[in-house]
Every structure is written in structure tokens, then in C-alpha cells.
C-alpha atoms as a PDB file:
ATOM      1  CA  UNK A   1      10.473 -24.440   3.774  1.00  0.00           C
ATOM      2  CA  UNK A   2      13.934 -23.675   5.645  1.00  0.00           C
ATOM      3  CA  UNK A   3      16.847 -22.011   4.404  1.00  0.00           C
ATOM      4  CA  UNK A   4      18.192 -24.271   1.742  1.00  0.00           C
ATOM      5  CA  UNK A   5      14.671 -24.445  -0.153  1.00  0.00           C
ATOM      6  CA  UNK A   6      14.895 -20.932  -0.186  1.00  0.00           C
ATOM      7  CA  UNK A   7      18.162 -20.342  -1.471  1.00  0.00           C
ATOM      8  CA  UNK A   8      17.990 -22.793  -3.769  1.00  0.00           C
ATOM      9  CA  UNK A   9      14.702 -20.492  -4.986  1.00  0.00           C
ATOM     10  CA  UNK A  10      15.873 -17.346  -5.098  1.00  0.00           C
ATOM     11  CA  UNK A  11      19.309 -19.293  -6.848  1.00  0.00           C
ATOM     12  CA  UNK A  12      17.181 -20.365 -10.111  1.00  0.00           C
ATOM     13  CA  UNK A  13      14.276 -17.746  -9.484  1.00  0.00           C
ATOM     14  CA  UNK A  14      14.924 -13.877  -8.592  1.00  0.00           C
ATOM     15  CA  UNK A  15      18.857 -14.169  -8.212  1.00  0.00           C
ATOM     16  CA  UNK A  16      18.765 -16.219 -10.676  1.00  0.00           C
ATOM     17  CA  UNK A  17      21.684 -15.524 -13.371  1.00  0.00           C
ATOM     18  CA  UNK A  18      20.628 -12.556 -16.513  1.00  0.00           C
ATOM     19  CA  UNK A  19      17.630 -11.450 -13.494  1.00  0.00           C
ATOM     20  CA  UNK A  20      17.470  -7.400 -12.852  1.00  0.00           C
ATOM     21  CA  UNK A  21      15.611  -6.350  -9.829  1.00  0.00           C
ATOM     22  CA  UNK A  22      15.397  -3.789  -7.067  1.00  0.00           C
ATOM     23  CA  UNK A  23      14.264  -3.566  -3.880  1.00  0.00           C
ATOM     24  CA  UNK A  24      13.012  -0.451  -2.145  1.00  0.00           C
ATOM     25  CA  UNK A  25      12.957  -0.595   1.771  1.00  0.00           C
ATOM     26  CA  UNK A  26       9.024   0.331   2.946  1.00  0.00           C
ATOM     27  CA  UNK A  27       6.686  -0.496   5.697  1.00  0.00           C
ATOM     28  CA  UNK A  28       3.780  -2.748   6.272  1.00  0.00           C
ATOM     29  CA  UNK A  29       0.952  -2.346   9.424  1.00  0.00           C
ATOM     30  CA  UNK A  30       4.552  -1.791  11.322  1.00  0.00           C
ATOM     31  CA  UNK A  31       6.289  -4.425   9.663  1.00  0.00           C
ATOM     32  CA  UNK A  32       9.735  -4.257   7.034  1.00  0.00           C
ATOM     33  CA  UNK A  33       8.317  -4.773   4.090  1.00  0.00           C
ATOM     34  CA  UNK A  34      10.608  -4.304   0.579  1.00  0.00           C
ATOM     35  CA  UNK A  35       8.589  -2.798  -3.171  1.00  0.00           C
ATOM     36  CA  UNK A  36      10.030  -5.702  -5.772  1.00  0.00           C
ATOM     37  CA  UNK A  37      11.018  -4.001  -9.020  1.00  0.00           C
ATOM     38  CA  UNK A  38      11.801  -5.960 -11.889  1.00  0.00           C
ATOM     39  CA  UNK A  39      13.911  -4.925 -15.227  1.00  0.00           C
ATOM     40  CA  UNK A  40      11.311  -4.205 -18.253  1.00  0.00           C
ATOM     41  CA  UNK A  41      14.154  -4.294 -21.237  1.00  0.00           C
ATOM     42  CA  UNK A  42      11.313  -2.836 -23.334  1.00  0.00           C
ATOM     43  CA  UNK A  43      10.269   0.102 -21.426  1.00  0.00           C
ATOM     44  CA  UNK A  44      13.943   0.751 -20.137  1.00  0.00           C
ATOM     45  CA  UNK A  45      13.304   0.383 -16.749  1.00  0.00           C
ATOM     46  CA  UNK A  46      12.274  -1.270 -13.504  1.00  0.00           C
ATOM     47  CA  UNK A  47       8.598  -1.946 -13.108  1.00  0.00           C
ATOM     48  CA  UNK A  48       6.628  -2.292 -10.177  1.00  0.00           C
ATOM     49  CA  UNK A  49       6.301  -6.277  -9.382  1.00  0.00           C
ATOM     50  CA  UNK A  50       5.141  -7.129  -5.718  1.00  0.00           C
ATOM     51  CA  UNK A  51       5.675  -5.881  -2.086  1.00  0.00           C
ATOM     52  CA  UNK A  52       7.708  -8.603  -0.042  1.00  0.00           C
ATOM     53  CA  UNK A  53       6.378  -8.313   3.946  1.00  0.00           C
ATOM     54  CA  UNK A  54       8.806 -10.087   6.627  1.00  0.00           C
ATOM     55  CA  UNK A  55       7.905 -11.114   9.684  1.00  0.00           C
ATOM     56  CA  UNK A  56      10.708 -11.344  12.240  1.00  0.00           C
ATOM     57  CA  UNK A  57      11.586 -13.438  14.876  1.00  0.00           C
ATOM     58  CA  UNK A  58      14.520 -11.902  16.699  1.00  0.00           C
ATOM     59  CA  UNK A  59      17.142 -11.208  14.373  1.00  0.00           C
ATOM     60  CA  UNK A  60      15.687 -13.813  11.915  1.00  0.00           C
ATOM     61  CA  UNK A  61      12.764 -14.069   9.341  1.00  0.00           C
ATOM     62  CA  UNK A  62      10.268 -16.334  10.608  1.00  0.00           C
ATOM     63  CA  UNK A  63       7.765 -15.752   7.506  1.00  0.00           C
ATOM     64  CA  UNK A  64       7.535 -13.341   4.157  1.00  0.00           C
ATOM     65  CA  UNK A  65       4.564 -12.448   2.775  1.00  0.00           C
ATOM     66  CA  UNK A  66       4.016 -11.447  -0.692  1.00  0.00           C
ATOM     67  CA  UNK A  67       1.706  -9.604  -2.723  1.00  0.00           C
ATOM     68  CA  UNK A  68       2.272 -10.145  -6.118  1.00  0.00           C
ATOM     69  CA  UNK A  69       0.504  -7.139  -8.061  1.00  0.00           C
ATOM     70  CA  UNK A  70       1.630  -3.889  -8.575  1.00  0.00           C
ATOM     71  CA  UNK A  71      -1.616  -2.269  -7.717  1.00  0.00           C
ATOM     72  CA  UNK A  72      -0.773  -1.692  -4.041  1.00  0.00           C
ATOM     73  CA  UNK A  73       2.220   0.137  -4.774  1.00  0.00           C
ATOM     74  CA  UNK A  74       0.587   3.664  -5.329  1.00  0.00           C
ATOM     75  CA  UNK A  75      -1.194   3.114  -1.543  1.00  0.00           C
ATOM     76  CA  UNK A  76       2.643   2.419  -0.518  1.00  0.00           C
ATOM     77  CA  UNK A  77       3.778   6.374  -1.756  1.00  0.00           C
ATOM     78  CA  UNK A  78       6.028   3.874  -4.453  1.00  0.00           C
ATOM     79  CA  UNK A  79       6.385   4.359  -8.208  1.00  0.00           C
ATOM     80  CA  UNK A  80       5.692   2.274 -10.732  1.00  0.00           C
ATOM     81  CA  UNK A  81       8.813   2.348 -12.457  1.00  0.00           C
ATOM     82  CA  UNK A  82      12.751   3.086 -11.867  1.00  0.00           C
ATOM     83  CA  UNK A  83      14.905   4.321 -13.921  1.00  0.00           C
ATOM     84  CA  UNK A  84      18.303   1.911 -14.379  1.00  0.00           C
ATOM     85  CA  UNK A  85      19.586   3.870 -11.661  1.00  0.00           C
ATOM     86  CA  UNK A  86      17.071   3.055  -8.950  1.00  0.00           C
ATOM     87  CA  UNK A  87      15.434   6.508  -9.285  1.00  0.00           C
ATOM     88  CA  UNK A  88      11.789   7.335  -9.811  1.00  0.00           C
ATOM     89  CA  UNK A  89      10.784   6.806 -13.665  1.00  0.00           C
ATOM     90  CA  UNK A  90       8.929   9.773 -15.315  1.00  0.00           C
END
């Protein structure tokens, strides 16, 4: 909880150093939501990983949400992989 814990998370976790991600901007019921895409060295590309859901207050996030499987992604319009680029893998 609070902004340090987080930051200190996403320091050792997803930003963490050697990590490759992406994030693709969608929607949730009406909500900012982001598709999580995470470098697959072996396949040569980004993979579909979870959809991230925030829930503002204001200008701030009060609360993110996130589904960890890659299943939804397809009921999103997303892809399951991008290329190194950020573009839509074959």
C-alpha cells in the first residue's frame, strides 16, 4: 500500500533491471485499463501477460486491478504477441 511500496515493486518486479514489457492503452466497463506484454526471448517477442485496470480518483490512481491470464485478451480485440517493435505478431 501507498506510493513507496509500489515503487519499490515495480523497482525489483516489472521495471525491474534486464525486464522487457509493453503496455497497450485499452478499456475496461469504462475504465483505463493497459494489455501487459512481456518479452518471450524464445519466441522473439512480447506475449500476452495480464490486463492492468485503474481506478481513478481525480487525477490520481486510487486502485489497479489485475487480471493475470492472457485468456481475456482476445475478448479485449488484443493480440497475443508483439513483435520487438510493439506491432501485432503473426
Amino acid at each position: 500500500r501507498g506510493r513507496e511500496a509500489i515503487a519499490e515493486f515495480l523497482r525489483v518486479g516489472p521495471m525491474g533491471r534486464g525486464s522487457r514489457w509493453r503496455l497497450v492503452p485499452t478499456r475496461a466497463n469504462g475504465q483505463l485499463a493497459f494489455a501487459h506484454y512481456v518479452w518471450f526471448e524464445e519466441r522473439g517477442a512480447f506475449g500476452a501477460h495480464a490486463i492492468n485496470v485503474l481506478t481513478l480518483d481525480g487525477d490520481r490512481i486510487s486502485e489497479i486491478t489485475v487480471f493475470l491470464d492472457p485468456e481475456p485478451f482476445a475478448r479485449f480485440g488484443l493480440p497475443d504477441e508483439l513483435t520487438d517493435e510493439g506491432q501485432a505478431g503473426s
